[in-house]
Protein backbone atom coordinates (compact mmCIF):
# COMPACT_ATOMS: atom_id res chain seq x y z
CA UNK A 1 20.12 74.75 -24.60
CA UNK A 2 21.38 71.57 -23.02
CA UNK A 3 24.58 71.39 -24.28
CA UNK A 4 28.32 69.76 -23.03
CA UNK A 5 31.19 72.88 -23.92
CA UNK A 6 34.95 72.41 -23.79
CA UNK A 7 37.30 75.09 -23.17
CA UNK A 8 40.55 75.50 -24.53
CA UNK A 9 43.04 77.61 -22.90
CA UNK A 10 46.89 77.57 -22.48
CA UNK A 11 47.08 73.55 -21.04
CA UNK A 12 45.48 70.54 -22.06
CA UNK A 13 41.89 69.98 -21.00
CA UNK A 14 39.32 67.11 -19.72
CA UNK A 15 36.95 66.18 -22.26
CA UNK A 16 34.30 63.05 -22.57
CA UNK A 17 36.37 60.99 -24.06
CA UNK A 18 36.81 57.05 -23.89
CA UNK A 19 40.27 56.10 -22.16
CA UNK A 20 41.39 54.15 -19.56
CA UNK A 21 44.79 55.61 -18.22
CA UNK A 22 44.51 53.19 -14.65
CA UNK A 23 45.26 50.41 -17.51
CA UNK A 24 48.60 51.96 -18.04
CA UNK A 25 49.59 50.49 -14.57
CA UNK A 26 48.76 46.64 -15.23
CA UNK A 27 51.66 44.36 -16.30
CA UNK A 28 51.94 43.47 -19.60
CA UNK A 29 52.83 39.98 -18.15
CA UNK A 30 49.96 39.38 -16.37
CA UNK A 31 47.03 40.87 -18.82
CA UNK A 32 48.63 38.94 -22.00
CA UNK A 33 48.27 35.64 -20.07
CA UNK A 34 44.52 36.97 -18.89
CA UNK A 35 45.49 36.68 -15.37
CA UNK A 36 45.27 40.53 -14.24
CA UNK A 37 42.80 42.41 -12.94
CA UNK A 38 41.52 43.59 -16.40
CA UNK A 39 41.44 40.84 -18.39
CA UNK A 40 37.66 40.48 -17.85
CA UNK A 41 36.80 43.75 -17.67
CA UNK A 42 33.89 44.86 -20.18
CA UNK A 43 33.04 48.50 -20.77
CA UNK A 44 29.18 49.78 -20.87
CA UNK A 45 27.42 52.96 -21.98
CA UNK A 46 24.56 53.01 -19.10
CA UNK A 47 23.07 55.26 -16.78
CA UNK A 48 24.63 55.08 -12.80
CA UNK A 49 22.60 55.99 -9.99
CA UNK A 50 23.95 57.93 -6.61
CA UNK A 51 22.10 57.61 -3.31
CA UNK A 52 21.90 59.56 -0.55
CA UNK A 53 25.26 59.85 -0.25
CA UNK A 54 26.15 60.73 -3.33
CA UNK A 55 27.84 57.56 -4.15
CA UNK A 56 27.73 55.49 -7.48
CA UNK A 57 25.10 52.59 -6.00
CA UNK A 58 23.83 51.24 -9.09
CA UNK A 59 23.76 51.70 -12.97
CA UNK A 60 21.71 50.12 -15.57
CA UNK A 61 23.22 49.40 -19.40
CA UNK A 62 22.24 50.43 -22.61
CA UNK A 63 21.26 46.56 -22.81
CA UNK A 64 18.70 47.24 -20.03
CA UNK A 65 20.93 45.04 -17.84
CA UNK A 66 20.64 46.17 -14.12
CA UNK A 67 23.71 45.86 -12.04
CA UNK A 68 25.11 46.79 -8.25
CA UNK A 69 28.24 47.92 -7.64
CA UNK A 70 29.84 46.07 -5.34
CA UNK A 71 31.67 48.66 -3.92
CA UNK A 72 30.04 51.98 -3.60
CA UNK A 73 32.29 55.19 -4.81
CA UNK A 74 31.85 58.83 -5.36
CA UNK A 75 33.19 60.56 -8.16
CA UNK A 76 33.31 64.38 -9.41
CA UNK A 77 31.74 63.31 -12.34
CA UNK A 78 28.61 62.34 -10.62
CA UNK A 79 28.43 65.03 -7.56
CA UNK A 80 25.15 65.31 -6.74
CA UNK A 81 23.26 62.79 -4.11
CA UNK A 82 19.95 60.54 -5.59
CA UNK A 83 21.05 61.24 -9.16
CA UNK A 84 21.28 59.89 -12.20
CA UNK A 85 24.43 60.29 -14.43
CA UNK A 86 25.76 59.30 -17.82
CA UNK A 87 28.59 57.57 -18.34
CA UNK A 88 30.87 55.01 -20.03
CA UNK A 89 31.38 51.94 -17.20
CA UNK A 90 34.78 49.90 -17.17
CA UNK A 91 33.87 46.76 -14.64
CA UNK A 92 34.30 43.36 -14.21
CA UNK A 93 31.17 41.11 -13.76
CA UNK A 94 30.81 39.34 -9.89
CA UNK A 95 28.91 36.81 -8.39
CA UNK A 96 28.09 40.05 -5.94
CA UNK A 97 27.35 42.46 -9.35
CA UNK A 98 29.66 45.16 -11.04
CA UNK A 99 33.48 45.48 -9.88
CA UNK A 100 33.51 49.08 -11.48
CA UNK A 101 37.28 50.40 -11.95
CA UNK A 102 36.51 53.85 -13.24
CA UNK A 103 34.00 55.41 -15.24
CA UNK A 104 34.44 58.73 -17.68
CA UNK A 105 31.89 60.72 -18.42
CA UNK A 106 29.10 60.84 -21.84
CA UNK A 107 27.92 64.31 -22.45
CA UNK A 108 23.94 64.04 -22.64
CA UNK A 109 22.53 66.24 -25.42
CA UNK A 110 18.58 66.32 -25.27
CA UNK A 111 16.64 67.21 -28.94
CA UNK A 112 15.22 71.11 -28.76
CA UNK A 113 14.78 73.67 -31.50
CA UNK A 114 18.33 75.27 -31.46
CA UNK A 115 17.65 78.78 -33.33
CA UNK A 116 21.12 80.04 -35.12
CA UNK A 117 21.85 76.60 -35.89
CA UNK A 118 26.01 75.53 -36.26
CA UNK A 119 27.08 72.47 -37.86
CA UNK A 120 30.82 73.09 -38.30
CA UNK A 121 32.37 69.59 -39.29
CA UNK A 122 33.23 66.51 -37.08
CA UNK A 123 34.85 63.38 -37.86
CA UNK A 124 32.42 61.10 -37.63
CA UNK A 125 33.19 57.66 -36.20
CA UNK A 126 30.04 55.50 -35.09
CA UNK A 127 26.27 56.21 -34.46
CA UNK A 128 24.46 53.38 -33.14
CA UNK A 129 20.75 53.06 -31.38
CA UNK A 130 21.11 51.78 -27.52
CA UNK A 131 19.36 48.09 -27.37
CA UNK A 132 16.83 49.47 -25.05
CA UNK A 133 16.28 52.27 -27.69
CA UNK A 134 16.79 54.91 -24.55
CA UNK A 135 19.37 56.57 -26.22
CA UNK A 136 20.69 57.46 -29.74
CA UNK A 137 24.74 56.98 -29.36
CA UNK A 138 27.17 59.42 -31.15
CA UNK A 139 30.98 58.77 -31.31
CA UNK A 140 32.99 61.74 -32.96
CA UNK A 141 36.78 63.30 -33.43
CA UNK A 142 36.46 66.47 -32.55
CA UNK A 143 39.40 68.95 -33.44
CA UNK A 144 41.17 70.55 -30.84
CA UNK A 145 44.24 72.99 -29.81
CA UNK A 146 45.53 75.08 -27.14
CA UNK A 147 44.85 78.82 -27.76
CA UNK A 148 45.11 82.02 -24.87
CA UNK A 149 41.90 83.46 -25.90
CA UNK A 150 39.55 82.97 -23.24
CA UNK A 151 36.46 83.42 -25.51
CA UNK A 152 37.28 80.07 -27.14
CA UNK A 153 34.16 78.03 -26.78
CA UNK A 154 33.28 74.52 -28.82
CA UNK A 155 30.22 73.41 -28.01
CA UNK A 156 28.00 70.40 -29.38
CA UNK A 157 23.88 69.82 -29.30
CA UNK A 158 20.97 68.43 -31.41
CA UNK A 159 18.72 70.54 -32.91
CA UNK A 160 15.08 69.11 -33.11
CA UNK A 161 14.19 69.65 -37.03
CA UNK A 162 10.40 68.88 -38.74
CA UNK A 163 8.28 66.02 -38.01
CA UNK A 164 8.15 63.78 -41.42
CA UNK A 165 5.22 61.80 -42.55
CA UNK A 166 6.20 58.98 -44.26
CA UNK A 167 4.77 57.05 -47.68
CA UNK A 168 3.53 54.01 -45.62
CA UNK A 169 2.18 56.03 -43.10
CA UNK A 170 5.25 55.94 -40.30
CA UNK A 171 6.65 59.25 -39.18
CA UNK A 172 10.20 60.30 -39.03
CA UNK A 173 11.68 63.33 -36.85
CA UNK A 174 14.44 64.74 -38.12
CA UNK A 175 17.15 65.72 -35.94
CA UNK A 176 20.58 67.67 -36.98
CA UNK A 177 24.07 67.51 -34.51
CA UNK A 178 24.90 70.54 -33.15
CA UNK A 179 28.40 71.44 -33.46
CA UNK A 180 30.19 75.02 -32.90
CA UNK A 181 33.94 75.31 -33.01
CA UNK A 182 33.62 78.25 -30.67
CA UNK A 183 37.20 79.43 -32.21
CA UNK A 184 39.00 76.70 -30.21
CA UNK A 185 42.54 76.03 -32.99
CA UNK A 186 42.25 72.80 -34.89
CA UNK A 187 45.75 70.85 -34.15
CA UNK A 188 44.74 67.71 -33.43
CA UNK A 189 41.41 65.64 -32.76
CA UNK A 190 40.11 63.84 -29.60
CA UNK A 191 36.98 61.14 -29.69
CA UNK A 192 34.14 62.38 -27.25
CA UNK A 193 30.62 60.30 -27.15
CA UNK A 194 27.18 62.35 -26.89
CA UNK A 195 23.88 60.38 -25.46
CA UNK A 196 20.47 61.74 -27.57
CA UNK A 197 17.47 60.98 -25.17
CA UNK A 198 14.67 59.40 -26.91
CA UNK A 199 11.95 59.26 -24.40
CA UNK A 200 10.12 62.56 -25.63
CA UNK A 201 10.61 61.61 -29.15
CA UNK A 202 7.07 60.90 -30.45
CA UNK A 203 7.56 59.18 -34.11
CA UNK A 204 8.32 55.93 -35.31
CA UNK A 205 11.90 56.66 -36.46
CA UNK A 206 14.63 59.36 -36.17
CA UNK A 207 16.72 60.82 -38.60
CA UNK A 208 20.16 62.03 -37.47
CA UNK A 209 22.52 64.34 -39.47
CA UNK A 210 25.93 64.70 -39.05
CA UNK A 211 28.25 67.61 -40.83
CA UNK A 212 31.67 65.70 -41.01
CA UNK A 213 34.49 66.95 -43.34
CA UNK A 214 33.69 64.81 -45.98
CA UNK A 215 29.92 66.28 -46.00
CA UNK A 216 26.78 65.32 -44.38
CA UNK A 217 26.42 62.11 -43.18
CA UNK A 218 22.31 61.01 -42.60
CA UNK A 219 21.44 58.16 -40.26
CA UNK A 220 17.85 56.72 -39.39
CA UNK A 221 17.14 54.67 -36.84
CA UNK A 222 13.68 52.61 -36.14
CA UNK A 223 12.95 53.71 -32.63
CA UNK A 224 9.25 52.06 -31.86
């Protein structure tokens, strides 16, 4: 199962989450007037490409909006040489292209039939359908804690339900969000973003649903 898992053991661990600690380091002076470094900056869900080097060359938006970095980096979340990764994109916009400042991570969860299917609740914050319809978008709270027992897994998917045929003759595919709490405590929550691939996804719309503690949430998107 294609999957992104988080362990929790006795310290604080990375997760997929959307922060910006460099920011903590620019003068308050300087970004209030909108004279430092980040006072342009944008971020962007999109998909970088390495090259042969394994450095970040290139990455394309969920607006289909191609871009070159200006000044090509590696990073250990995209390892791998002539790759392509997913990840949020903090930048500023050149004359010469992208002016990237750091990128974190978005854990890419592709539809398959999942067969002991978990939805343990999230807190759900945003779904939202990528301009270039690419990707479905999830933004969630998941709960988190410290625990010594090394067996504590949370893990999060999308299980690919039944095709639906529709009154007016459209079809729907119904898809559910994975979500195991793997025994990992629940102290406090963290936001972490998931990327659905929609390329294999044969059907006019999609259906997402979401297990959140205030019950299921349902979403449908028009994809084609």
């Amino acid at each position: 199962m294609m999957r992104f898992s988080w362990r929790m053991k006795r310290a604080f661990f990375y997760l997929f989450t959307f922060f910006l600690p460099i920011l903590a380091s620019c003068t308050q002076d300087a970004y209030d007037k909108g004279e430092g470094r980040y006072s342009q900056m944008v971020a962007e869900m999109a998909d970088g490409y390495t090259n042969g080097d394994a450095k970040i060359v290139s990455f394309v938006t969920d607006d289909d909006e191609r871009l070159t970095v200006v000044e090509p980096f590696t990073s250990k979340l995209a390892p791998k040489a002539d790759t392509v990764y997913r990840a949020v994109f903090f930048f500023n916009r050149t004359d010469r292209g992208a002016e990237v400042i750091t990128v974190n991570r978005v854990g890419v969860v592709r539809p398959h039939v999942i067969d002991t299917l978990k939805t343990d609740p999230v807190r759900l914050e945003s779904v939202w359908l990528a301009k270039s319809r690419r990707y479905l978008n999830v933004s969630v709270y998941l709960m988190l804690g410290a625990t010594d027992d090394a067996s504590a897994l949370q893990t999060v998917g999308c299980h690919r339900d039944t095709l639906m045929a529709n009154a007016d003759g459209t079809s729907t595919l119904r898809l559910v969000f994975y979500h195991d709490q793997g025994g990992v405590p629940q102290y406090y929550s963290s936001r972490s973003y998931a990327s659905i691939p929609l390329g294999a996804v044969d059907a006019d719309s999609v259906q997402l649903t979401i297990n959140t503690y205030d019950g299921p949430v349902v979403k449908r998107f028009y994809v084609r």
